[in-house]
N, C-alpha and C. Protein backbone atom coordinates (compact mmCIF):
# COMPACT_ATOMS: atom_id res chain seq x y z
N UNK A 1 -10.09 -19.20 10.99
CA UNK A 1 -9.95 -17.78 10.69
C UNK A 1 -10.10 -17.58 9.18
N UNK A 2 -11.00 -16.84 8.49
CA UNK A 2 -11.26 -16.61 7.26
C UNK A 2 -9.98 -15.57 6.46
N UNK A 3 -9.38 -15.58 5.65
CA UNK A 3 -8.63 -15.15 5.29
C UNK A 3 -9.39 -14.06 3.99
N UNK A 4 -8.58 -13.08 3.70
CA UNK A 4 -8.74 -12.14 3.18
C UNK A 4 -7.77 -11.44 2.29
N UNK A 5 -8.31 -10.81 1.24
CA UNK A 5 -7.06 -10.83 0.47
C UNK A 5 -7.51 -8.41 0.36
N UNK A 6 -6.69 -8.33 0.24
CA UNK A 6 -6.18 -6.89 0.62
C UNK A 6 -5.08 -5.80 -0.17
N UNK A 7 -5.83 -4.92 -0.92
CA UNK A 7 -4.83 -4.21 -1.76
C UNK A 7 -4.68 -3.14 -2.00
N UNK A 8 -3.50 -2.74 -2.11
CA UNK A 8 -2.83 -1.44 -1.87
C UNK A 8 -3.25 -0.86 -2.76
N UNK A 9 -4.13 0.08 -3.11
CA UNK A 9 -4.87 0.19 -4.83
C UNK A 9 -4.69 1.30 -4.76
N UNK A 10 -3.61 2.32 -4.46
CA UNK A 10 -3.14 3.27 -5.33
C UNK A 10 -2.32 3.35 -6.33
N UNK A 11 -2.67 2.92 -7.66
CA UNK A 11 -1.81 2.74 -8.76
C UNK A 11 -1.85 1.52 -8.79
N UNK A 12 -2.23 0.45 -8.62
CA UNK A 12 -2.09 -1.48 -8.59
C UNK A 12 -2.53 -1.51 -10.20
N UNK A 13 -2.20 -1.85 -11.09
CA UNK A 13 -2.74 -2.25 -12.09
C UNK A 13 -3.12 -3.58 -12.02
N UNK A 14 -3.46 -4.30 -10.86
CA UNK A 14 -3.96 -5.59 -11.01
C UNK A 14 -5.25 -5.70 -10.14
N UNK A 15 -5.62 -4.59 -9.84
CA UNK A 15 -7.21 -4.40 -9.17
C UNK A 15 -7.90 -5.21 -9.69
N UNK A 16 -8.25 -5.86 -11.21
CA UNK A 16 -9.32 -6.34 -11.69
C UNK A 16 -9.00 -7.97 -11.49
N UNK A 17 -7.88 -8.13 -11.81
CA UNK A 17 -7.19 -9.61 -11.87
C UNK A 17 -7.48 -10.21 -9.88
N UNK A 18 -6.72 -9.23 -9.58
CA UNK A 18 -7.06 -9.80 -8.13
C UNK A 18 -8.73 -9.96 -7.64
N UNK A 19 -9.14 -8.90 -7.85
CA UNK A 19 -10.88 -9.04 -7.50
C UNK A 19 -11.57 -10.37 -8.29
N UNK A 20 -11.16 -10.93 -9.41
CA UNK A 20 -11.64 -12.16 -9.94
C UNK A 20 -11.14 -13.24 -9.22
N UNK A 21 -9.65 -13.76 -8.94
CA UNK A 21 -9.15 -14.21 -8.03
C UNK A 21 -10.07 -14.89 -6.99
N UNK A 22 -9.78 -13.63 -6.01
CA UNK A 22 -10.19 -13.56 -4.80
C UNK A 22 -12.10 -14.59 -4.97
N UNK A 23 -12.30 -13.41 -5.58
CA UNK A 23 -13.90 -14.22 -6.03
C UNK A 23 -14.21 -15.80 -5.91
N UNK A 24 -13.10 -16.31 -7.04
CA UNK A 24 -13.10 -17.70 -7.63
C UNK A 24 -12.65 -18.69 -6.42
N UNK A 25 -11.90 -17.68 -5.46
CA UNK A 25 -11.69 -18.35 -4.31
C UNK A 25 -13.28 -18.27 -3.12
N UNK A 26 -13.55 -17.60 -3.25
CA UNK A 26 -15.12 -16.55 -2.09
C UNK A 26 -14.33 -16.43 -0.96
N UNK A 27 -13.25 -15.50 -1.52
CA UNK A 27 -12.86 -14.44 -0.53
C UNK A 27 -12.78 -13.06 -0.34
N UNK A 28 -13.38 -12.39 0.77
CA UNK A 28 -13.25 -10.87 0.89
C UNK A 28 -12.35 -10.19 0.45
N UNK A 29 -12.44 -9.05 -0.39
CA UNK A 29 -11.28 -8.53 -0.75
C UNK A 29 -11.42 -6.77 -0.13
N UNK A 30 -10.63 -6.43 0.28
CA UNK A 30 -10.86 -4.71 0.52
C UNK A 30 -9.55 -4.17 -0.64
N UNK A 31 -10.27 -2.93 -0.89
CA UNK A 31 -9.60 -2.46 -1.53
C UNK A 31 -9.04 -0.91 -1.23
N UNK A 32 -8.36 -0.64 -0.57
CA UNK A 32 -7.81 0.66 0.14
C UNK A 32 -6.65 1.66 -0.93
N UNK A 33 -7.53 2.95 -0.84
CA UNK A 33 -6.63 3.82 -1.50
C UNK A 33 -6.85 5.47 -0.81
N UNK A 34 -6.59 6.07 -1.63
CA UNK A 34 -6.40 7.79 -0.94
C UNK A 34 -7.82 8.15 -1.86
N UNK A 35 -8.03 9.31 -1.46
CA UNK A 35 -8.66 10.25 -2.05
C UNK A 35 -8.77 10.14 -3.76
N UNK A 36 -7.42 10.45 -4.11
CA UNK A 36 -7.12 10.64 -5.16
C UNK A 36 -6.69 9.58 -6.46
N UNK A 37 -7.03 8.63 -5.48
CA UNK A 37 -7.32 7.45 -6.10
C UNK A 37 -8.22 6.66 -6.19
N UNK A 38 -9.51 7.38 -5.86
CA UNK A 38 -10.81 6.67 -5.49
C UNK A 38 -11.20 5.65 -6.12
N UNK A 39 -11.52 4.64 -5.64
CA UNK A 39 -12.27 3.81 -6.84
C UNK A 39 -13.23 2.23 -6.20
N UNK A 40 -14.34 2.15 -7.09
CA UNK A 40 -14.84 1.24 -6.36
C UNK A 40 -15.23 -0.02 -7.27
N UNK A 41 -15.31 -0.92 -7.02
CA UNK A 41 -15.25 -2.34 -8.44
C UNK A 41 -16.59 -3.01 -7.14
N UNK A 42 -16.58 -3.75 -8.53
CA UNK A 42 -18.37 -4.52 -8.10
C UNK A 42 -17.35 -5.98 -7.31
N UNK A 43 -18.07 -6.12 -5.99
CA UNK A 43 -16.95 -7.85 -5.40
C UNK A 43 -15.97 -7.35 -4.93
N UNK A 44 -16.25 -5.91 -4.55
CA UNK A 44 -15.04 -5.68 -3.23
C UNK A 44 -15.37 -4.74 -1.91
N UNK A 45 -15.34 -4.50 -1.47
CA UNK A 45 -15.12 -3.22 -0.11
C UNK A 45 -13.84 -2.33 -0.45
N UNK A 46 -14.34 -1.28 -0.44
CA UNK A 46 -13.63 0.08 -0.85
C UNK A 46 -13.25 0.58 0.60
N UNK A 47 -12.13 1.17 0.47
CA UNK A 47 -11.82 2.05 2.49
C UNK A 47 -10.81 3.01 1.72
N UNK A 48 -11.70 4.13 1.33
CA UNK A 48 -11.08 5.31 0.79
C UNK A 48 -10.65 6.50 2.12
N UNK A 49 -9.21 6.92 2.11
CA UNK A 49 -8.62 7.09 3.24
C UNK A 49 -8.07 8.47 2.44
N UNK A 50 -8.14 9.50 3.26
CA UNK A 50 -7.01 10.96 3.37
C UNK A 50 -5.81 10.68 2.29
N UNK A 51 -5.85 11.79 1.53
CA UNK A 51 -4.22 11.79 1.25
C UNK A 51 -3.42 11.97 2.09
N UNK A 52 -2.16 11.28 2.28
CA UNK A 52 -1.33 11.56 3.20
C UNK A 52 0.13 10.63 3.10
N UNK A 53 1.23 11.03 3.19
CA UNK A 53 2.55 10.11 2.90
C UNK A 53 1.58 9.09 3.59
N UNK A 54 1.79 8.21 3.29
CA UNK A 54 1.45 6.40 3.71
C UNK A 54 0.08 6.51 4.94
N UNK A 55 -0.66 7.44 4.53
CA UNK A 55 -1.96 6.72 4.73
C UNK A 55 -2.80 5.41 4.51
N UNK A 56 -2.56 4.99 3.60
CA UNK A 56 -3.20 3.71 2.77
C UNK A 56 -2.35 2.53 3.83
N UNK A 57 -0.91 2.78 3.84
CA UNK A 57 -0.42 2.07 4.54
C UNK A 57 -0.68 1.45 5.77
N UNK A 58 -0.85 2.56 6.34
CA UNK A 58 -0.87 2.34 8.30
C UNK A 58 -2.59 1.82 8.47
N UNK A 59 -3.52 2.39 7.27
CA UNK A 59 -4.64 1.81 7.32
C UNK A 59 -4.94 0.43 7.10
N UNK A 60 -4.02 -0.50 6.08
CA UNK A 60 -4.22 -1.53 5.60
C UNK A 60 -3.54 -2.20 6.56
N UNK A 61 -2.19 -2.08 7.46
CA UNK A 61 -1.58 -2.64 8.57
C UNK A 61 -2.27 -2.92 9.71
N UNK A 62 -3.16 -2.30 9.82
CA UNK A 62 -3.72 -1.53 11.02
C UNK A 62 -5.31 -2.82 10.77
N UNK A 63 -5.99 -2.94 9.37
CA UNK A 63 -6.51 -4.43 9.01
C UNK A 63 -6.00 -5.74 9.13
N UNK A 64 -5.16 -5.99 8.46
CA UNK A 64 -4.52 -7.54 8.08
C UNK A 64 -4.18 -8.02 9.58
N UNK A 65 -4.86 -9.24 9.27
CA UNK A 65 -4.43 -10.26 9.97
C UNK A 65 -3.86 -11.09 9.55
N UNK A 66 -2.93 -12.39 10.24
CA UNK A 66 -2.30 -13.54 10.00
C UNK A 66 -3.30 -14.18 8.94
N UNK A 67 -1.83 -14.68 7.96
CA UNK A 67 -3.19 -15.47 6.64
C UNK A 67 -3.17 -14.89 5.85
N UNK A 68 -3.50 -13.76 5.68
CA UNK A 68 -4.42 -12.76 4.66
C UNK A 68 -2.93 -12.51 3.77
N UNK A 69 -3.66 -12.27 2.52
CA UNK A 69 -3.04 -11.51 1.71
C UNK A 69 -2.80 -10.59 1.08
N UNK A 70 -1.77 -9.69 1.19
CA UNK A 70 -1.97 -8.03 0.37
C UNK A 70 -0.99 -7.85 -1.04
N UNK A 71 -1.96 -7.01 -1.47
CA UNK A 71 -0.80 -6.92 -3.06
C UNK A 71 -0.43 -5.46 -3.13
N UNK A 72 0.71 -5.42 -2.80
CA UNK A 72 1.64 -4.33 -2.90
C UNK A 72 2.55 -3.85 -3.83
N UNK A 73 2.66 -3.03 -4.44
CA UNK A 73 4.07 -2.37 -4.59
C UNK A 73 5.69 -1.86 -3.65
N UNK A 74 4.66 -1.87 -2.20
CA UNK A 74 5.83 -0.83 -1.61
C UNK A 74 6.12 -2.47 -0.77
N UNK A 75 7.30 -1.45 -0.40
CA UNK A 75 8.33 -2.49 0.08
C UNK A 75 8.31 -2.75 1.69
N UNK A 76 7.96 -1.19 1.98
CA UNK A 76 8.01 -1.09 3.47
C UNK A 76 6.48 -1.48 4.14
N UNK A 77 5.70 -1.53 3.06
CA UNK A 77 4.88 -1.73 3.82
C UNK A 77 4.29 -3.51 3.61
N UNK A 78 5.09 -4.28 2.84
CA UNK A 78 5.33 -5.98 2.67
C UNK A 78 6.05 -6.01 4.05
N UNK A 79 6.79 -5.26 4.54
CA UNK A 79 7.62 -5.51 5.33
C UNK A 79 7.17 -5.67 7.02
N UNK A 80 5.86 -4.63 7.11
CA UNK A 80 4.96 -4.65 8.01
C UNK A 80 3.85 -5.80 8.03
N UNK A 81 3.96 -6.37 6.31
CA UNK A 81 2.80 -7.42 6.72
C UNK A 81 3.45 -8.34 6.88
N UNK A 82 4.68 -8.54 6.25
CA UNK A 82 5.25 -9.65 7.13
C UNK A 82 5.75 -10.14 8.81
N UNK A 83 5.71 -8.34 8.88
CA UNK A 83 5.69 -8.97 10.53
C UNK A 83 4.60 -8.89 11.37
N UNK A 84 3.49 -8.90 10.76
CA UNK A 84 2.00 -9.26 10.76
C UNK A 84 1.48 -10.49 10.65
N UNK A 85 2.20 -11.69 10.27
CA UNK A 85 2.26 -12.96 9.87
C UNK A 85 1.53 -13.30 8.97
N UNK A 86 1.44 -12.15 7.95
CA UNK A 86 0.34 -12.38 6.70
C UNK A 86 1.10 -12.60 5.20
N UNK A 87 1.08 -12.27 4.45
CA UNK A 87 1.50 -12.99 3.20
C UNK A 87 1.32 -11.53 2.12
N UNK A 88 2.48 -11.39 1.15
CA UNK A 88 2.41 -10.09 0.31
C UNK A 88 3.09 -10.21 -1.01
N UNK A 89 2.45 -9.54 -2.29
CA UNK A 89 3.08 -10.14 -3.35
C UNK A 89 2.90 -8.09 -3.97
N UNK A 90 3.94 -9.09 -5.35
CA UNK A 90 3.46 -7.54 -6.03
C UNK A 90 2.85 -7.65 -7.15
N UNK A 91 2.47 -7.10 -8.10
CA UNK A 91 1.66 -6.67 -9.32
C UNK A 91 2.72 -7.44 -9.77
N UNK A 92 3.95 -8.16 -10.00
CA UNK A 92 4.41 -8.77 -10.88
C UNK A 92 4.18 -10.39 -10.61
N UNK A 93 3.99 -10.41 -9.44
CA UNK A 93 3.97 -11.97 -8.68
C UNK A 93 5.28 -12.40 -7.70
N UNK A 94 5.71 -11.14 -7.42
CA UNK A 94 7.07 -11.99 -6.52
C UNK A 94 5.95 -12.10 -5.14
N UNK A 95 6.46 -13.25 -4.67
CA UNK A 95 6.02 -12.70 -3.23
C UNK A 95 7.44 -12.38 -2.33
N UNK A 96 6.73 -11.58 -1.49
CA UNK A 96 7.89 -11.11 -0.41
C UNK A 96 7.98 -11.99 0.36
N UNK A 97 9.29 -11.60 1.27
CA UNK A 97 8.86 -13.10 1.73
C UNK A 97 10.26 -12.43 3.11
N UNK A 98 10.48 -13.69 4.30
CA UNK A 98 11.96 -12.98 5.08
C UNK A 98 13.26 -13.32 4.51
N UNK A 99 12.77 -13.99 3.48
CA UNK A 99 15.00 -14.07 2.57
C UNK A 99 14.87 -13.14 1.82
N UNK A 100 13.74 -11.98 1.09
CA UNK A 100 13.92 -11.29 0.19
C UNK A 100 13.51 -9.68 0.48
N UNK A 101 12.96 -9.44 1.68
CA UNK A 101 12.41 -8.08 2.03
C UNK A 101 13.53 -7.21 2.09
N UNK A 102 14.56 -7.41 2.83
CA UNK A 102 15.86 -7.16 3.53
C UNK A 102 16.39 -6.43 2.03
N UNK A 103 16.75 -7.47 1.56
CA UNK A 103 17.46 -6.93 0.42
C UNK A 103 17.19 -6.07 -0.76
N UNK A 104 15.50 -6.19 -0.62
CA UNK A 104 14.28 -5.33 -1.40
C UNK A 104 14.55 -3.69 -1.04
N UNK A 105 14.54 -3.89 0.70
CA UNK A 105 14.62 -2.74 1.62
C UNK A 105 16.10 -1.73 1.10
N UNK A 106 16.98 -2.50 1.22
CA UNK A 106 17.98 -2.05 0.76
C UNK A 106 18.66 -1.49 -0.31
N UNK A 107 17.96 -2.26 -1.53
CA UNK A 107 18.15 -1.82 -3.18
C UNK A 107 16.93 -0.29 -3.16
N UNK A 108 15.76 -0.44 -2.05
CA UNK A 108 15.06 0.81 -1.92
C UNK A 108 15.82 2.06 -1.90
N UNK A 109 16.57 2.01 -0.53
CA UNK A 109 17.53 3.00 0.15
C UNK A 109 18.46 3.61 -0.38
N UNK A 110 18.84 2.59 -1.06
CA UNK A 110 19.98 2.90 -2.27
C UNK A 110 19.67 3.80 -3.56
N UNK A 111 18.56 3.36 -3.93
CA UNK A 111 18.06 4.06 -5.18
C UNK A 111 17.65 5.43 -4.76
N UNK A 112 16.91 5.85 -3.49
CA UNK A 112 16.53 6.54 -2.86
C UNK A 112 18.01 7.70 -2.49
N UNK A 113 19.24 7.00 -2.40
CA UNK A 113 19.75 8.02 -2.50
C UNK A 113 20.90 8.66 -3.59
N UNK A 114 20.67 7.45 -4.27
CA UNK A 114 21.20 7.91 -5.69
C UNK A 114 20.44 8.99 -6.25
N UNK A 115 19.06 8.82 -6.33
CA UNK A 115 17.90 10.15 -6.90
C UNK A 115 17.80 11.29 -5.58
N UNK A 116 18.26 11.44 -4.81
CA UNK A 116 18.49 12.12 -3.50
C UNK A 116 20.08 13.25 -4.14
N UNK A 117 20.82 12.55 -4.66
CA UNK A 117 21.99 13.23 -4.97
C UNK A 117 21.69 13.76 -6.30
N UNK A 118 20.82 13.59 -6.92
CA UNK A 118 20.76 13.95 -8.77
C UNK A 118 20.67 13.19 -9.50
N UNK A 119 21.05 11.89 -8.86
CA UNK A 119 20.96 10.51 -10.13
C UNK A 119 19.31 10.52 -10.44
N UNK A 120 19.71 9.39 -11.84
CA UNK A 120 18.67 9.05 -12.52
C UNK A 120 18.47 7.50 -12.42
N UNK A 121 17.29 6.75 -12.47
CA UNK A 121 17.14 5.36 -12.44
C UNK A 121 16.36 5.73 -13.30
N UNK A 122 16.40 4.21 -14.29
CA UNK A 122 15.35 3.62 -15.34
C UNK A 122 14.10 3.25 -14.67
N UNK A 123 13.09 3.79 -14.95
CA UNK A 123 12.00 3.57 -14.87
C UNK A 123 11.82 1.67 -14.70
N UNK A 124 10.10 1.84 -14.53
CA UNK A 124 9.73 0.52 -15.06
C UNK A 124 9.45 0.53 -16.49
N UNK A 125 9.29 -1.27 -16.99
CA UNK A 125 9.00 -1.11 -18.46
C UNK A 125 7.80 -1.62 -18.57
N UNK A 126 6.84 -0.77 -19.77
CA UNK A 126 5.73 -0.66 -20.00
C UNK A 126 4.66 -2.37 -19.61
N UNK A 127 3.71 -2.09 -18.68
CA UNK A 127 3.16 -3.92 -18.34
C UNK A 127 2.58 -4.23 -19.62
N UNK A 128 2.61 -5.19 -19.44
CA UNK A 128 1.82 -6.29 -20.68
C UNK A 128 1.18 -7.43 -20.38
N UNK A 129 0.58 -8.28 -21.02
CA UNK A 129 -0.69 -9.28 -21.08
C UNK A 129 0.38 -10.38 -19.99
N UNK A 130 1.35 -10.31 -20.34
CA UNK A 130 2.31 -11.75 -19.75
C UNK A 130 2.46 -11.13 -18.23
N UNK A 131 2.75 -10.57 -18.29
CA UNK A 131 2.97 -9.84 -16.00
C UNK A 131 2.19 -9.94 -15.66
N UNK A 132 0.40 -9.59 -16.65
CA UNK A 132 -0.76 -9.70 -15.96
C UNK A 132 -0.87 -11.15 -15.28
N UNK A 133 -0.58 -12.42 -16.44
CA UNK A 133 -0.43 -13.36 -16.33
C UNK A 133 0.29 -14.18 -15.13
N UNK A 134 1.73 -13.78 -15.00
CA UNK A 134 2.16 -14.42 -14.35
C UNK A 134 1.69 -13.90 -12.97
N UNK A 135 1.52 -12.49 -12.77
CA UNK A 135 0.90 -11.99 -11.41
C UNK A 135 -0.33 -13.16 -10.95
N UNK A 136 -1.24 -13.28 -11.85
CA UNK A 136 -2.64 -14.29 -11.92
C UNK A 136 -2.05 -15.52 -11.28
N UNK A 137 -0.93 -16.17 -12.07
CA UNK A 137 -0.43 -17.63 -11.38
C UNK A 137 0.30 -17.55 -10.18
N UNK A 138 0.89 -16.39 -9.99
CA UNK A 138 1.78 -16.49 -8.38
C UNK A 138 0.59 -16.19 -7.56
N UNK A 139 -0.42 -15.42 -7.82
CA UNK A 139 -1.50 -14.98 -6.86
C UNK A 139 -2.01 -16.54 -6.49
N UNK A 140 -2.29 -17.18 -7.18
CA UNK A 140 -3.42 -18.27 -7.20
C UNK A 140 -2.20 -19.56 -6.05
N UNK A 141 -1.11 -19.54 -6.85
CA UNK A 141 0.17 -20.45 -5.56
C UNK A 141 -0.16 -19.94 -4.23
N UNK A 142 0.05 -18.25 -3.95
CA UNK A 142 0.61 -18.19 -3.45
C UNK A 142 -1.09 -17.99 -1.67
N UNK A 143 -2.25 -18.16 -2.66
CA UNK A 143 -3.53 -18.51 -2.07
C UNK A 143 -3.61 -20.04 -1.63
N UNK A 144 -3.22 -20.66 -2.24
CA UNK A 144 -2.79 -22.21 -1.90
C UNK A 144 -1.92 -22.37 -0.59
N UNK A 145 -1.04 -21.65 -1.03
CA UNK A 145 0.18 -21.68 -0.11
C UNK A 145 -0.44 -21.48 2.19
N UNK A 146 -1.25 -19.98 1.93
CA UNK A 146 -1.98 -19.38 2.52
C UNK A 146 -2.94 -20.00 3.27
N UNK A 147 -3.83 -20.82 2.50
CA UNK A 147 -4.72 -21.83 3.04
C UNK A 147 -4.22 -22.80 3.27
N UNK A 148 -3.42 -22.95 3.06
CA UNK A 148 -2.80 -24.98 3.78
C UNK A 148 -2.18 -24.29 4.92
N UNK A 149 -1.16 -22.81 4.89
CA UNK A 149 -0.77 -22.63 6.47
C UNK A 149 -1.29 -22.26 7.64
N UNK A 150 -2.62 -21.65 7.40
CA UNK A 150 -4.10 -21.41 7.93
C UNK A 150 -4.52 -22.65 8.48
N UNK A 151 -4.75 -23.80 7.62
CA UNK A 151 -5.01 -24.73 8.29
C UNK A 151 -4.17 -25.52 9.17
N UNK A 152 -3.17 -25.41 8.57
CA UNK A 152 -2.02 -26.38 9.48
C UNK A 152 -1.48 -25.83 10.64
N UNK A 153 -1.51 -24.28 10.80
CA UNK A 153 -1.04 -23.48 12.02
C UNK A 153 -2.56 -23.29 13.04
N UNK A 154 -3.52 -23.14 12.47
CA UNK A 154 -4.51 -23.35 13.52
C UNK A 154 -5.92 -24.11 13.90
């Protein structure tokens, strides 16, 4: 089964890093976003989809197969590829994984209703050359990782 790597590219600031990646590996990459995030890079497949709460989502779920890899931000939807039997990281390099979704899910919910009541949360802090970086080295593990369980599971 050829594996594929797959990204949530509304807002990803690692569109370019991953599309080299993927390349250096000669693997397919799609790149799925809304409308309003159109965009198309040379060495990928574009699947420009409706605005809509989690359009991008149910579209990219609705792709991935076992193996494959997606680079996400959202939480809920790592959470779908994991029970997809596929593999999901974020623009920083964590990968998700089943000891860490749960608790991802939860610090979500939480924040969600702290800013639900009036609270405020700190933002993120501004990316830089080093996140690009380490995103680059967990991507490249976590493609390793991917292909040895590809091979060894089928």
């Amino acid at each position: 089964m050829k594996m594929k790597v797959l990204v949530d590219a509304d807002g990803c600031p690692v569109v370019g890093e991953t599309i080299e990646i993927a390349k250096q590996h000669n693997l397919s990459i799609i790149l799925i976003c809304d409308t309003a995030h159109e965009m198309h890079r040379d060495g990928a497949e574009t699947i420009t989809v409706s605005k809509g709460a989690d359009a991008v989502d149910f579209v990219l779920v609705n792709k991935v197969k076992p193996f494959d890899i997606v680079v996400t931000q959202d939480y809920g939807l790592a959470a779908m590829v994991l029970a997809k039997k596929a593999f999901a990281i974020d623009q920083n390099g964590r990968e998700y994984t089943v000891d860490n979704i749960d608790a991802l899910l939860h610090a979500r919910h939480t924040a969600k209703k702290i800013r639900m009541s009036g609270g405020r949360l700190k933002g993120p802090k501004k990316r830089s050359k080093d996140a690009n970086r380490a995103f680059q080295d967990e991507l490249r593990k976590l493609l390793q990782k991917a292909a040895a369980r590809n091979l060894y599971e089928t």
